[in-house]
N, C-alpha and C. Protein backbone atom coordinates (compact mmCIF):
# COMPACT_ATOMS: atom_id res chain seq x y z
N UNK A 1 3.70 2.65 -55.76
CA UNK A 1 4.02 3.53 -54.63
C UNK A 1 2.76 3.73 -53.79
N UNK A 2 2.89 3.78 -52.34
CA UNK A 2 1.38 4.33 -51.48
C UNK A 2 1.40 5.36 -51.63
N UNK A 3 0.29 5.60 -51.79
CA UNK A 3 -0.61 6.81 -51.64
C UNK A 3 -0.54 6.87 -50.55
N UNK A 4 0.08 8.49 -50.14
CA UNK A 4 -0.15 8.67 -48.70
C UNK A 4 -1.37 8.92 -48.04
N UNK A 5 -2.19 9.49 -48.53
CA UNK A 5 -4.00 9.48 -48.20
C UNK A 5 -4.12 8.34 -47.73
N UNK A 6 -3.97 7.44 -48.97
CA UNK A 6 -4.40 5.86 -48.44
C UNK A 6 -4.16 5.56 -47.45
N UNK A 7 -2.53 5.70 -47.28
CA UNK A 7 -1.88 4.98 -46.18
C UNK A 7 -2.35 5.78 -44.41
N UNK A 8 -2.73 6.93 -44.55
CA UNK A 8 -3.47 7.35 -43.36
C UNK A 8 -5.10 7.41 -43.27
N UNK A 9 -5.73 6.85 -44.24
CA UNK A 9 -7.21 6.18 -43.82
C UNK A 9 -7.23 4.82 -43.24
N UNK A 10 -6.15 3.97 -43.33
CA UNK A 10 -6.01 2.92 -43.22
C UNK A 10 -6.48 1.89 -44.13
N UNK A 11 -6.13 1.83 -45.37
CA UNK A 11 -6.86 1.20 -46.51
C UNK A 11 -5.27 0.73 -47.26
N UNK A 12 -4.32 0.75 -46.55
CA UNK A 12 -3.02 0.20 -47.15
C UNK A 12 -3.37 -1.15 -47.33
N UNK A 13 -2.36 -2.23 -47.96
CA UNK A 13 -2.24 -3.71 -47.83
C UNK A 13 -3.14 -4.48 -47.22
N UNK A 14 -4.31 -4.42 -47.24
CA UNK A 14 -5.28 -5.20 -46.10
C UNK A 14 -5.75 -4.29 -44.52
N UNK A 15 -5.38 -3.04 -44.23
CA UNK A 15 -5.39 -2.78 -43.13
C UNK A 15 -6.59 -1.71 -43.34
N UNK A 16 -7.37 -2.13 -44.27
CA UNK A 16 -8.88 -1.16 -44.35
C UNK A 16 -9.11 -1.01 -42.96
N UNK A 17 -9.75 0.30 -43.28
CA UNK A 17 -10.62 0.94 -41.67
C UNK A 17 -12.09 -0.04 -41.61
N UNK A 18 -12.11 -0.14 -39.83
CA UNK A 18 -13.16 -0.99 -39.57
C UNK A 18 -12.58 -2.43 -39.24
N UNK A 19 -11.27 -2.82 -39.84
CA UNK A 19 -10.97 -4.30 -39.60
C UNK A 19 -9.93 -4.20 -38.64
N UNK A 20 -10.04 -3.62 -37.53
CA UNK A 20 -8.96 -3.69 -36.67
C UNK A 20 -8.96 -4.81 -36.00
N UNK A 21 -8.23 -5.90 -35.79
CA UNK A 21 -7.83 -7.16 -35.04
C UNK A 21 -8.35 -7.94 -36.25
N UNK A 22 -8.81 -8.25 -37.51
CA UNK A 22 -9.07 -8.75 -38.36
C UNK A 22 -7.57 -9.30 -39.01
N UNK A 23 -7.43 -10.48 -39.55
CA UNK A 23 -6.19 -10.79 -39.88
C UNK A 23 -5.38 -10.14 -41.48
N UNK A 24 -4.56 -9.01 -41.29
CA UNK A 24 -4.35 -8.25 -42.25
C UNK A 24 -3.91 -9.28 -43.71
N UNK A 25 -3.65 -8.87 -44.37
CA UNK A 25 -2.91 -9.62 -46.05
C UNK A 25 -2.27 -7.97 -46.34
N UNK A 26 -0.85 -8.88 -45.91
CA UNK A 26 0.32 -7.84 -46.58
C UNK A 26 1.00 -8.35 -47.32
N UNK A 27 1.03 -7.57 -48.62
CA UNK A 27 1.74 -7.56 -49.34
C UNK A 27 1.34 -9.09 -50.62
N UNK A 28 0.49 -9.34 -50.35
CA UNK A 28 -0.32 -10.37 -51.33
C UNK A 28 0.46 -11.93 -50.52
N UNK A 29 1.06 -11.99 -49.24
CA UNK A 29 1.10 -12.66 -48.14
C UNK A 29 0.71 -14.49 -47.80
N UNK A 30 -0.95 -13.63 -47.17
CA UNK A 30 -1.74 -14.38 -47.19
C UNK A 30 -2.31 -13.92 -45.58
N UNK A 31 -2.98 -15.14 -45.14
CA UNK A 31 -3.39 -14.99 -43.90
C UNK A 31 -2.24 -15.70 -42.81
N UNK A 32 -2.40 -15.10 -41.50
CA UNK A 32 -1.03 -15.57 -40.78
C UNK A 32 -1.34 -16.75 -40.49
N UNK A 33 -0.24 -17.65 -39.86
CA UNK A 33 -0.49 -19.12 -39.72
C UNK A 33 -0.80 -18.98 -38.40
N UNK A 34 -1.61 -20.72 -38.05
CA UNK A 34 -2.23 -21.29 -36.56
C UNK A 34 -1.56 -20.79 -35.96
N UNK A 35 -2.08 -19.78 -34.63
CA UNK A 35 -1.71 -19.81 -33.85
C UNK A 35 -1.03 -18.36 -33.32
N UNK A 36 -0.89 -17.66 -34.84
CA UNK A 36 0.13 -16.56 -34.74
C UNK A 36 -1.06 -14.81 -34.78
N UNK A 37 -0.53 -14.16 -33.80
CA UNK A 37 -1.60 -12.97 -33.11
C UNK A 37 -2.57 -12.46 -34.61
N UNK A 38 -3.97 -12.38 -34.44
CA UNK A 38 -4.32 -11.84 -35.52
C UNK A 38 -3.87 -10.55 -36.49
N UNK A 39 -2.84 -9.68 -35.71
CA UNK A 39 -2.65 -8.18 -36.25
C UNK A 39 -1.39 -8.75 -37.05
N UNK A 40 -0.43 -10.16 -36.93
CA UNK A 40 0.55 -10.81 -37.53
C UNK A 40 0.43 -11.14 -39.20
N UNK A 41 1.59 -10.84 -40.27
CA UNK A 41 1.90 -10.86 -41.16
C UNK A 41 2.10 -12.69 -41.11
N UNK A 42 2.30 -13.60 -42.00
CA UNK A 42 2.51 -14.59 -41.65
C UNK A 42 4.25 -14.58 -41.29
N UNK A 43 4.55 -15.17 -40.36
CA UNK A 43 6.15 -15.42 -40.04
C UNK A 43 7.11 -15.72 -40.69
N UNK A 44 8.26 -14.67 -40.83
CA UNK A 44 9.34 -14.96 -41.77
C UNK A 44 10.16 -15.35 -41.13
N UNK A 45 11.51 -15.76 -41.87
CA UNK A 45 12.88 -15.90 -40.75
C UNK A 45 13.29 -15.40 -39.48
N UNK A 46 12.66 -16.60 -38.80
CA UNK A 46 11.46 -17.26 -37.46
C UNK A 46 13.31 -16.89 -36.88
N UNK A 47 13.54 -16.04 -35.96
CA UNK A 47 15.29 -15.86 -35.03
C UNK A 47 15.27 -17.49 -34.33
N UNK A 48 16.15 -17.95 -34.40
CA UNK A 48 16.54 -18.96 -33.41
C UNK A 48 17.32 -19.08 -31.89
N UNK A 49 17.53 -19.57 -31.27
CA UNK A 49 18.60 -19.12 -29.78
C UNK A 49 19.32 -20.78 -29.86
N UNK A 50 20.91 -20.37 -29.91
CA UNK A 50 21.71 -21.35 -30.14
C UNK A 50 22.81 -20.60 -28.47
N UNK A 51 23.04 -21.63 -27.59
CA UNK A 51 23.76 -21.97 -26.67
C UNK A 51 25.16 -21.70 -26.55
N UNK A 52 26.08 -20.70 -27.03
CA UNK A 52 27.33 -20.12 -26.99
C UNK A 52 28.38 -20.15 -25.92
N UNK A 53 27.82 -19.53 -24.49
CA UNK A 53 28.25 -19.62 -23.82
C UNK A 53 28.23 -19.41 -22.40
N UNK A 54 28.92 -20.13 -21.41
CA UNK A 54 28.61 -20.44 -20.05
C UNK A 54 29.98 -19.23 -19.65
N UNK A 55 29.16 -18.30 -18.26
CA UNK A 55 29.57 -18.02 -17.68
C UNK A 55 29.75 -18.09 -16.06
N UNK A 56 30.28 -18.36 -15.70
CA UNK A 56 30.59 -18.21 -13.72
C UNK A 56 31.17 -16.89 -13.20
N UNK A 57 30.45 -15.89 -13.05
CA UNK A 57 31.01 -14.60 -12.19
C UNK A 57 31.57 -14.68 -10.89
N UNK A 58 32.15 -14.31 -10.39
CA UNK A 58 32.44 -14.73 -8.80
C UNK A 58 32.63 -12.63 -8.41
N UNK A 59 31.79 -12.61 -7.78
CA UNK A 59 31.94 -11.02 -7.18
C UNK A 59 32.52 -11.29 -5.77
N UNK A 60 33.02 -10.27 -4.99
CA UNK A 60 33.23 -10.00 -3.39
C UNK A 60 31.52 -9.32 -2.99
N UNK A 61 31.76 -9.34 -1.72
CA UNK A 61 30.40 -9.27 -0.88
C UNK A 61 30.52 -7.65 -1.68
N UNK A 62 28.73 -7.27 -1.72
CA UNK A 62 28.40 -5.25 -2.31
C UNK A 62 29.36 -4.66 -1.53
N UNK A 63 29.40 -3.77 -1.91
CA UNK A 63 30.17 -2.18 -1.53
C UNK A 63 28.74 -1.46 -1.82
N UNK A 64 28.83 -0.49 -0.50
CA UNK A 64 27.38 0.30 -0.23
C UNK A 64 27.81 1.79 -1.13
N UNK A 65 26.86 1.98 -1.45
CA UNK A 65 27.52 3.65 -1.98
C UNK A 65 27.04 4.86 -1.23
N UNK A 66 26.42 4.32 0.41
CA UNK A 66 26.30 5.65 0.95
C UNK A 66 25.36 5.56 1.78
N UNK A 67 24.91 6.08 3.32
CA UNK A 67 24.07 5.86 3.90
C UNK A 67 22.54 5.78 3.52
N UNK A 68 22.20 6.18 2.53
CA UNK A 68 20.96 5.83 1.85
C UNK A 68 21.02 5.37 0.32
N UNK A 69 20.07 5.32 -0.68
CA UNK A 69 20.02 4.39 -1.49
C UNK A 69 19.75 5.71 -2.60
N UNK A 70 18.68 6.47 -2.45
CA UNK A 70 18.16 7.38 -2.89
C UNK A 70 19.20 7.92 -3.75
N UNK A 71 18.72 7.57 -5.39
CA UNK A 71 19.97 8.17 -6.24
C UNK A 71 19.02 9.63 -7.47
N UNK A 72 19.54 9.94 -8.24
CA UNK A 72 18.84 10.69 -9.34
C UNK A 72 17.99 9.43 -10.44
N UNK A 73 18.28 8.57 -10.60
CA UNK A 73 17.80 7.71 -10.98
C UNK A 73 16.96 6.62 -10.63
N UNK A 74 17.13 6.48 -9.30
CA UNK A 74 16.47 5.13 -8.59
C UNK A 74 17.36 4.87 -7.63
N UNK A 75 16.85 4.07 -6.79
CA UNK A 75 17.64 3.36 -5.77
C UNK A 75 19.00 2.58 -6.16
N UNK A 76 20.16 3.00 -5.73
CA UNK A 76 21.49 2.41 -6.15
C UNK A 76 21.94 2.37 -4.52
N UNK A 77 21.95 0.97 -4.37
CA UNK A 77 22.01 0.42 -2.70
C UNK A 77 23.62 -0.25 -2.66
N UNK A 78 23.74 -0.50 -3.62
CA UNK A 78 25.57 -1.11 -3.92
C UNK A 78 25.67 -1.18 -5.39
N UNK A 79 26.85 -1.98 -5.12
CA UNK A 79 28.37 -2.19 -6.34
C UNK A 79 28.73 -3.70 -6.11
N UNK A 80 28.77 -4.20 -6.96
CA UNK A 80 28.93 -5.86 -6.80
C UNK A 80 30.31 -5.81 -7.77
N UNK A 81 31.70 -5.63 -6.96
CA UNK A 81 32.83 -5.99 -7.72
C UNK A 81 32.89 -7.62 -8.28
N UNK A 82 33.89 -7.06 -9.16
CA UNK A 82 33.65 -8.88 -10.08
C UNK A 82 35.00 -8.91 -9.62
N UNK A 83 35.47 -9.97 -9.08
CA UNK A 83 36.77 -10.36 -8.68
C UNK A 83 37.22 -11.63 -9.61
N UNK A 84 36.57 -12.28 -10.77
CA UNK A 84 37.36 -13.34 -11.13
C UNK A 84 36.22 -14.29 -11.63
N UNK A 85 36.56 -15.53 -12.25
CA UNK A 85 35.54 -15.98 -12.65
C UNK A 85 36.26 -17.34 -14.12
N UNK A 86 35.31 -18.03 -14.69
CA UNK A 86 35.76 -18.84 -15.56
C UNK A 86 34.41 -19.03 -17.11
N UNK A 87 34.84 -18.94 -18.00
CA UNK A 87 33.45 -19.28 -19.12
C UNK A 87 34.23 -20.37 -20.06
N UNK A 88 33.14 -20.66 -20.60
CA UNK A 88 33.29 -21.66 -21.54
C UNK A 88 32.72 -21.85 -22.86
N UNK A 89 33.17 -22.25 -23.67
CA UNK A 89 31.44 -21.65 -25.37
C UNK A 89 32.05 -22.33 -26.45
N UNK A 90 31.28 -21.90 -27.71
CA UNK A 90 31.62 -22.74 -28.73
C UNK A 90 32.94 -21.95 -29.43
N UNK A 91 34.00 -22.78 -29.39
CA UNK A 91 35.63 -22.85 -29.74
C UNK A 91 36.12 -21.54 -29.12
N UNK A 92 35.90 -21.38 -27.63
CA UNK A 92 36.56 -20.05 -26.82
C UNK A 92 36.02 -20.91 -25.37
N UNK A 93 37.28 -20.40 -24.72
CA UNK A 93 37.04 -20.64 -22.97
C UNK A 93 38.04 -19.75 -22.39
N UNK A 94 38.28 -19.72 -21.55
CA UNK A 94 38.75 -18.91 -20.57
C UNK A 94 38.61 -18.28 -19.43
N UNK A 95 38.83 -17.15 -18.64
CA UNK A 95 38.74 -16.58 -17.21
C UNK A 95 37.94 -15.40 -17.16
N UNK A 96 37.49 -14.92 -15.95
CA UNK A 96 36.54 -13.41 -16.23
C UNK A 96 38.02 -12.82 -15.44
N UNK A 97 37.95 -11.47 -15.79
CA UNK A 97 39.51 -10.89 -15.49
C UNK A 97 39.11 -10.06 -13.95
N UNK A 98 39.70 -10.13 -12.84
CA UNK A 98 39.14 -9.33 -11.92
C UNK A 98 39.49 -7.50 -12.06
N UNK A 99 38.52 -6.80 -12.04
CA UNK A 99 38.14 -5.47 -11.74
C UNK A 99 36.75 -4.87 -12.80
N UNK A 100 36.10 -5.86 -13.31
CA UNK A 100 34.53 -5.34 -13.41
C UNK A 100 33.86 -4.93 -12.19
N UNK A 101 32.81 -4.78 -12.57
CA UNK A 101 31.88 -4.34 -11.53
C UNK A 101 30.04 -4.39 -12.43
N UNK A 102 29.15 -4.76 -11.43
CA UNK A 102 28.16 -4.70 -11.24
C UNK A 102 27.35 -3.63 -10.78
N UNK A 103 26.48 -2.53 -11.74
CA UNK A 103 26.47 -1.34 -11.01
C UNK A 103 24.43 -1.50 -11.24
N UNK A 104 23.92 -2.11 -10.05
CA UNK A 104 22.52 -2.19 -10.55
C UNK A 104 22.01 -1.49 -9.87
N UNK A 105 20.58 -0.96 -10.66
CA UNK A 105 19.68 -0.20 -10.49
C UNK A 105 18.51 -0.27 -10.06
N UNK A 106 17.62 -0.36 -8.73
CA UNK A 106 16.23 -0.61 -8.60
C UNK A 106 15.62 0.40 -9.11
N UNK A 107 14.49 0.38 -10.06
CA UNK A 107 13.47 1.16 -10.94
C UNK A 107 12.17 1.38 -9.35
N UNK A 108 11.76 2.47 -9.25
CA UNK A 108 10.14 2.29 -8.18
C UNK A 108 9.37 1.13 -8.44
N UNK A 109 9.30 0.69 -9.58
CA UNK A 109 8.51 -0.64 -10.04
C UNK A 109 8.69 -1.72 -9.07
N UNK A 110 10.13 -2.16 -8.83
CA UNK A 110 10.52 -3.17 -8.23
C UNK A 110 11.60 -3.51 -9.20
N UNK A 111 11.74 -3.28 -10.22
CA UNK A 111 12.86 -4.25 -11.16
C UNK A 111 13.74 -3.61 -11.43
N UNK A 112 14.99 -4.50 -11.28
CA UNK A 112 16.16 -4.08 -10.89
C UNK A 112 16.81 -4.09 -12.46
N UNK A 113 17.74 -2.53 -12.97
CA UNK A 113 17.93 -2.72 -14.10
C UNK A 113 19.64 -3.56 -14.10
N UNK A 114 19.79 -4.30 -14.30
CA UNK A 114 21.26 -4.98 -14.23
C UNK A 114 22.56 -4.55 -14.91
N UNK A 115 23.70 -3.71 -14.70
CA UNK A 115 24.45 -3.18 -15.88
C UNK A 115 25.80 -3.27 -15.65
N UNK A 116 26.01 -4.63 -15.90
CA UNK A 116 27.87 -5.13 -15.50
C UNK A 116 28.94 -4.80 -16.83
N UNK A 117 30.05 -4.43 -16.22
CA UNK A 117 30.85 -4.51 -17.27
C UNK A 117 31.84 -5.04 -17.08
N UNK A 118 32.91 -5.83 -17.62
CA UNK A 118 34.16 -6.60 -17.32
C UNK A 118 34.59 -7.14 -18.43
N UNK A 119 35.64 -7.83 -18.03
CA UNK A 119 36.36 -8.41 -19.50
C UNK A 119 36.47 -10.12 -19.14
N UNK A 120 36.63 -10.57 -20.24
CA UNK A 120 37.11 -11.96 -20.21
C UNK A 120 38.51 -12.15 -21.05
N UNK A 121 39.48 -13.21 -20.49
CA UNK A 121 40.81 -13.48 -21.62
C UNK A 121 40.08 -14.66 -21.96
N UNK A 122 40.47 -14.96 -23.33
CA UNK A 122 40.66 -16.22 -23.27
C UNK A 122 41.79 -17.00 -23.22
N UNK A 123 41.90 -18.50 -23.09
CA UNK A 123 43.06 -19.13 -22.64
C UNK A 123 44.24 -18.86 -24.02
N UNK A 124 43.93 -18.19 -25.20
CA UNK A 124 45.25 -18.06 -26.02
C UNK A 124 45.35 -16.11 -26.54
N UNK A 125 45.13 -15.54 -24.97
CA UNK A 125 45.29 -14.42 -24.72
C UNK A 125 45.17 -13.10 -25.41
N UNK A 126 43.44 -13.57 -25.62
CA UNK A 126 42.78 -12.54 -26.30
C UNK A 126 41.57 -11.92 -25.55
N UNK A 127 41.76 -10.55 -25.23
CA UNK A 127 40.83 -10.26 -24.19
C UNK A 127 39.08 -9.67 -24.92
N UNK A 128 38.86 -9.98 -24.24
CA UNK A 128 37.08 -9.44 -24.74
C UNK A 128 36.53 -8.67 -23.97
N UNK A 129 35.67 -7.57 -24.44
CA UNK A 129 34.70 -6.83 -23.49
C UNK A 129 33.69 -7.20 -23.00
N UNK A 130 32.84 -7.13 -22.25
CA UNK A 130 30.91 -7.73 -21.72
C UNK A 130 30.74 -6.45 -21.26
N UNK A 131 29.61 -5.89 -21.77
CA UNK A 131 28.81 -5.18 -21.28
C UNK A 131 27.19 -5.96 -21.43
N UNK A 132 27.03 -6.24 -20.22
CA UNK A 132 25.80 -7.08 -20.22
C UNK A 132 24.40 -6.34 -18.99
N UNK A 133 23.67 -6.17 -19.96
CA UNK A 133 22.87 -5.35 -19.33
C UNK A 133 21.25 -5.75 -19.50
N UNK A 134 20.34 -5.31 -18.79
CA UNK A 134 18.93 -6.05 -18.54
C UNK A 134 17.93 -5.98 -17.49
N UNK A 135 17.19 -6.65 -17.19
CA UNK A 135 15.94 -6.76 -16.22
C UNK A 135 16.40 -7.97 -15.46
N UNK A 136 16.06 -7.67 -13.70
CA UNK A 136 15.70 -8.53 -12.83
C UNK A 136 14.02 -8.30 -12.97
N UNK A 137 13.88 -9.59 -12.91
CA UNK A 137 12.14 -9.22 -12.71
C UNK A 137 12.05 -10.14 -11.26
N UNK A 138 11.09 -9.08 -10.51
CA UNK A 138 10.57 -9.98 -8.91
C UNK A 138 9.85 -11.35 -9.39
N UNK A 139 10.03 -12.01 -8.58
CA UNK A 139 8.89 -12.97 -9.00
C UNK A 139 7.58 -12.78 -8.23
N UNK A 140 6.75 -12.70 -9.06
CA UNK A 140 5.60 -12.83 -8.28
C UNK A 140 4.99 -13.53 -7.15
N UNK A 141 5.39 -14.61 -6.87
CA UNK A 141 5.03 -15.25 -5.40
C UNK A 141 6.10 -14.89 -4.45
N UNK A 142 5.76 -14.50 -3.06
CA UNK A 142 6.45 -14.27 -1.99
C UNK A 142 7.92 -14.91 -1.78
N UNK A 143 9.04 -15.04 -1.60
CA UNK A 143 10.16 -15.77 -1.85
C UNK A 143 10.51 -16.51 -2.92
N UNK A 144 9.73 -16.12 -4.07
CA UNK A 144 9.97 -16.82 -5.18
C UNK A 144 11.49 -15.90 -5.73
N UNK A 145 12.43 -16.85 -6.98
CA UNK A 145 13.50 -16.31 -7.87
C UNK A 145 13.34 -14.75 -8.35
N UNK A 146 13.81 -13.52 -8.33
CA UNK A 146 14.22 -12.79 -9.15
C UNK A 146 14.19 -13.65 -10.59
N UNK A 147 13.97 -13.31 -11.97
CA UNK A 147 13.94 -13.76 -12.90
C UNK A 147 14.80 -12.84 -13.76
N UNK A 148 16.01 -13.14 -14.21
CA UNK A 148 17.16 -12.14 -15.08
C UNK A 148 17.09 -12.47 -16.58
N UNK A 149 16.78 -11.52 -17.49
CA UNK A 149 17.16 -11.34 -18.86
C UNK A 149 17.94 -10.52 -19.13
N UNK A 150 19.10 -10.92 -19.51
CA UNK A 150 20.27 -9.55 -20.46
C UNK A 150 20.28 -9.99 -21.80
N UNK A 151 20.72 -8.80 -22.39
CA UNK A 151 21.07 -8.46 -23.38
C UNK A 151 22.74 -8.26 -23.47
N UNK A 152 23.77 -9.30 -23.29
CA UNK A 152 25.09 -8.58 -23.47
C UNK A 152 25.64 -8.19 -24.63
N UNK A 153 26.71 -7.33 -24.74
CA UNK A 153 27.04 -7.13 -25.91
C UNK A 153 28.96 -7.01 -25.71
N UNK A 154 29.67 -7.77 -26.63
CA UNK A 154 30.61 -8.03 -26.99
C UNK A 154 32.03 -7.15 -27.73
N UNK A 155 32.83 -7.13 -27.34
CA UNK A 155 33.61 -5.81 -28.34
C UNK A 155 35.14 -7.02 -28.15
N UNK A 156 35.26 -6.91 -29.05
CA UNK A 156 36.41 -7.69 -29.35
C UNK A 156 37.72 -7.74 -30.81
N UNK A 157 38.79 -7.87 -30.52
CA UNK A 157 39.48 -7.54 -32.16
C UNK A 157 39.38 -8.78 -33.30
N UNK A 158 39.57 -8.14 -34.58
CA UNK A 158 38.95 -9.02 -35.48
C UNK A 158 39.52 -10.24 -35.67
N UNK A 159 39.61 -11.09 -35.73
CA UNK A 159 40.30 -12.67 -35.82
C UNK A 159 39.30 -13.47 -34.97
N UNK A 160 39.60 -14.69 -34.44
CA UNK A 160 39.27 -15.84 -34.40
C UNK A 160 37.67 -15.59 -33.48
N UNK A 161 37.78 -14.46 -32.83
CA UNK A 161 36.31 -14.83 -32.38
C UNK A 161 35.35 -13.17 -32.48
N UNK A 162 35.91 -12.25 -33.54
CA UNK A 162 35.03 -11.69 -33.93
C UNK A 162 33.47 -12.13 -34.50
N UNK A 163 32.98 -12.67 -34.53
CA UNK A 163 31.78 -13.33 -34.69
C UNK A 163 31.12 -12.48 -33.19
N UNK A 164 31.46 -12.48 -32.23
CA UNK A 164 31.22 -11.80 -31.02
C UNK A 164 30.51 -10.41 -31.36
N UNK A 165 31.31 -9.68 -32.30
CA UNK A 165 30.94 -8.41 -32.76
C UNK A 165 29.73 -8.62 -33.76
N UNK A 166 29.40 -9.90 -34.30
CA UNK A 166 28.36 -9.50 -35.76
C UNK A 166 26.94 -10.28 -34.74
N UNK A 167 26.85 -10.75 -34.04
CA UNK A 167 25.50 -11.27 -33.47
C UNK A 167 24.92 -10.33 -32.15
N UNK A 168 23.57 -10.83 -32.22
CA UNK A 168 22.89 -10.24 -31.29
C UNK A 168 22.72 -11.75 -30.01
N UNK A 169 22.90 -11.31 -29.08
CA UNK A 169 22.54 -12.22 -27.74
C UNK A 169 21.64 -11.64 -26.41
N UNK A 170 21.05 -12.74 -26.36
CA UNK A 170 20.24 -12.90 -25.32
C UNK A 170 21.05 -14.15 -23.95
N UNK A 171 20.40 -13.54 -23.03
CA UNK A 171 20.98 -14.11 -21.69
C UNK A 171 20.30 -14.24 -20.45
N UNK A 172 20.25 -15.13 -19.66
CA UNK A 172 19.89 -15.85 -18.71
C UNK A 172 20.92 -15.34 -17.71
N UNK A 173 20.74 -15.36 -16.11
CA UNK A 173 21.42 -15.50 -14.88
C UNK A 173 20.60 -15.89 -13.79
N UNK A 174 21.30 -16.78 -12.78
CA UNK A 174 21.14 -17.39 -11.24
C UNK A 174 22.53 -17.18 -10.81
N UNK A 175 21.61 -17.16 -9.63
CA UNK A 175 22.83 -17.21 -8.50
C UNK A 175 22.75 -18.98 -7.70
N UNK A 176 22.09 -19.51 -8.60
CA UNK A 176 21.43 -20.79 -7.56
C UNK A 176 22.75 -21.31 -8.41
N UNK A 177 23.85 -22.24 -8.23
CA UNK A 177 24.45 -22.59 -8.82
C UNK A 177 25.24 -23.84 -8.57
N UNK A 178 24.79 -24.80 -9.67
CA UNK A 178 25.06 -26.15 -9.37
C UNK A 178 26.45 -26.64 -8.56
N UNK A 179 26.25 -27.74 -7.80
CA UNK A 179 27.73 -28.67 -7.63
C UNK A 179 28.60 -28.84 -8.81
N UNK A 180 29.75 -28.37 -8.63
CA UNK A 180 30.75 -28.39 -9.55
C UNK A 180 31.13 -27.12 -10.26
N UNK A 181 30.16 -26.30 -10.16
CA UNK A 181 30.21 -25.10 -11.52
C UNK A 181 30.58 -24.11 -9.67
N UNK A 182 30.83 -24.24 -8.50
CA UNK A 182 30.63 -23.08 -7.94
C UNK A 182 32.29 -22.39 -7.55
N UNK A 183 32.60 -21.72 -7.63
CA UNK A 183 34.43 -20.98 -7.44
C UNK A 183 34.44 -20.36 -6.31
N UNK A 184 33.11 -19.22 -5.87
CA UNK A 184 33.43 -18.72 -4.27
C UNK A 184 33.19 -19.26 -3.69
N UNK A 185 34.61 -18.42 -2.73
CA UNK A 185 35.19 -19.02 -1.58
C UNK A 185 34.85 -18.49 -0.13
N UNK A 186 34.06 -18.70 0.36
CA UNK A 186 33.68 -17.81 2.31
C UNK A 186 32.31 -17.09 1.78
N UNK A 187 31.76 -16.73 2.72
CA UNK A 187 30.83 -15.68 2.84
C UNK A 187 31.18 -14.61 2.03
N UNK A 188 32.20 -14.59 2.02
CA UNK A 188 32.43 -12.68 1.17
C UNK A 188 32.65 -12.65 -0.10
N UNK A 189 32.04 -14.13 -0.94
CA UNK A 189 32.24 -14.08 -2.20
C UNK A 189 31.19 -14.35 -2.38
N UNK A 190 30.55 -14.54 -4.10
CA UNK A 190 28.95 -15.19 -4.65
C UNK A 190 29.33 -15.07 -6.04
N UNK A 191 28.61 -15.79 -6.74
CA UNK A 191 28.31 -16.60 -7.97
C UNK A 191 27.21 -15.95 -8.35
N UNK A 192 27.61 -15.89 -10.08
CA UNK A 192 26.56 -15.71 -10.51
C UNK A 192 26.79 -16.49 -11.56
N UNK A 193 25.80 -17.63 -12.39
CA UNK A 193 25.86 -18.32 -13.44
C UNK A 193 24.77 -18.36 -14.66
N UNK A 194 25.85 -17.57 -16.00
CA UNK A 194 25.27 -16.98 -17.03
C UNK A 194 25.47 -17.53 -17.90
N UNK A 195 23.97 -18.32 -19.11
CA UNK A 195 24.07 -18.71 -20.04
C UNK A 195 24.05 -17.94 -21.36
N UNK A 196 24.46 -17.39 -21.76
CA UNK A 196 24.29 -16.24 -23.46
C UNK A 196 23.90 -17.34 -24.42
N UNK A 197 22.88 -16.76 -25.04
CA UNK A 197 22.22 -17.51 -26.30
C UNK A 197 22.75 -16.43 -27.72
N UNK A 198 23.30 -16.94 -28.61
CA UNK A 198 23.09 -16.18 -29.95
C UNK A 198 21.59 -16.33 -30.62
N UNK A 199 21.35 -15.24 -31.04
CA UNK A 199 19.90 -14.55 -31.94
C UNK A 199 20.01 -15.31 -33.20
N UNK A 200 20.05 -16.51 -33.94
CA UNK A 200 20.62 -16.57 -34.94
C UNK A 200 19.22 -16.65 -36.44
C-alpha cells in the first residue's frame, strides 16, 4: 500500500523529488520507449482509429438568430438546418433524416465550438441518434481551412448495430467535397463531409 507521506513528497514509484522531467519507472515498468515524452510510463494498449463511417450532411443556407450575434455564451450568428443527407460504414448505410440542426458556437478565441444533432435511418429502418460535437480550429495562415475535430456520440437500440453504443469515436469534417460525393442542390444548400473513426 502507499504511504501517503510518501506519495506527497514525491518519492512514489520512481517520481523522487528533484527528478522532475527525468524518465519515471512505474511500477517496476521500466524506462519509456524511443521517442515517447520523458514524464511517459512505457506505452500500453497503444488506441487505434479504424474508418467506420462516411457521412454527407446537406444543410439549407443559416438561419440568423437575431440582429446581433452577442449571446450569454459567445457569439451564436446562426443555425445550420440539416435538411437530408446519405452515410455509409462498416455493415450499415443509409440517409441523414431531415430536421437536425447545427447549433455552433464562436468561443472569443476564434474557435468555433460545433454541436449538431440529427438522426440517421438506415436502409432496413432502424433509426440512430448523432450528437456530434467539437472544435473548428482557424487555420493559422490567412484564408487557410477551418480545421474540424468531433467527438460524436451514438444512441441507438440494441441489435444489429449497437456496437454504436459500446465505442468511443473520433471525427473529421470539410465542406470541400469531392466530385461524386456532393447532393446540394442551388446556392441555398451546402455539404458537409464527415469521416468517424472508432477508438479501438
Amino acid at each position: 500500500m502507499i504511504d501517503r507521506r510518501e506519495f506527497l513528497m514525491g518519492t512514489v514509484a520512481g517520481y523522487a523529488a528533484g527528478t522532475v522531467g527525468a524518465a519515471p519507472v512505474v511500477g517496476g515498468l521500466g524506462a519509456p520507449e524511443t521517442g515517447a515524452p520523458p514524464w511517459a510510463a512505457p506505452e500500453f494498449d497503444i488506441p487505434a482509429l479504424e474508418l467506420v463511417l462516411e457521412l454527407v450532411v446537406t444543410c439549407s443556407k443559416p438561419e440568423p438568430l437575431g440582429p446581433v450575434s452577442d449571446s450569454k455564451d459567445g457569439q451564436r450568428r446562426s443555425i445550420w438546418p440539416i435538411i437530408g443527407g446519405v452515410f455509409i460504414g462498416t455493415d450499415v448505410r443509409g440517409v441523414v433524416v431531415p430536421g437536425g440542426g447545427d447549433f455552433p458556437l464562436v468561443r472569443p478565441d476564434g474557435v468555433t465550438i460545433v454541436d449538431a444533432l440529427y438522426r440517421l435511418r438506415t436502409d432496413d429502418g432502424v433509426t440512430i441518434l448523432i450528437h456530434n460535437k467539437g472544435l473548428g480550429i482557424p487555420s493559422a495562415t490567412p484564408g487557410g481551412r477551418t480545421r474540424y475535430r468531433l467527438s460524436p456520440e451514438f444512441t441507438v437500440v440494441s441489435g444489429k448495430y449497437d456496437w454504436l453504443n459500446k465505442s468511443v469515436f473520433l471525427a473529421n469534417l470539410t465542406t470541400a467535397i469531392p466530385e461524386g460525393k456532393r447532393l446540394a442542390k442551388g446556392e441555398n444548400e451546402n455539404d458537409r463531409l464527415i469521416h468517424v473513426y472508432r477508438v479501438g
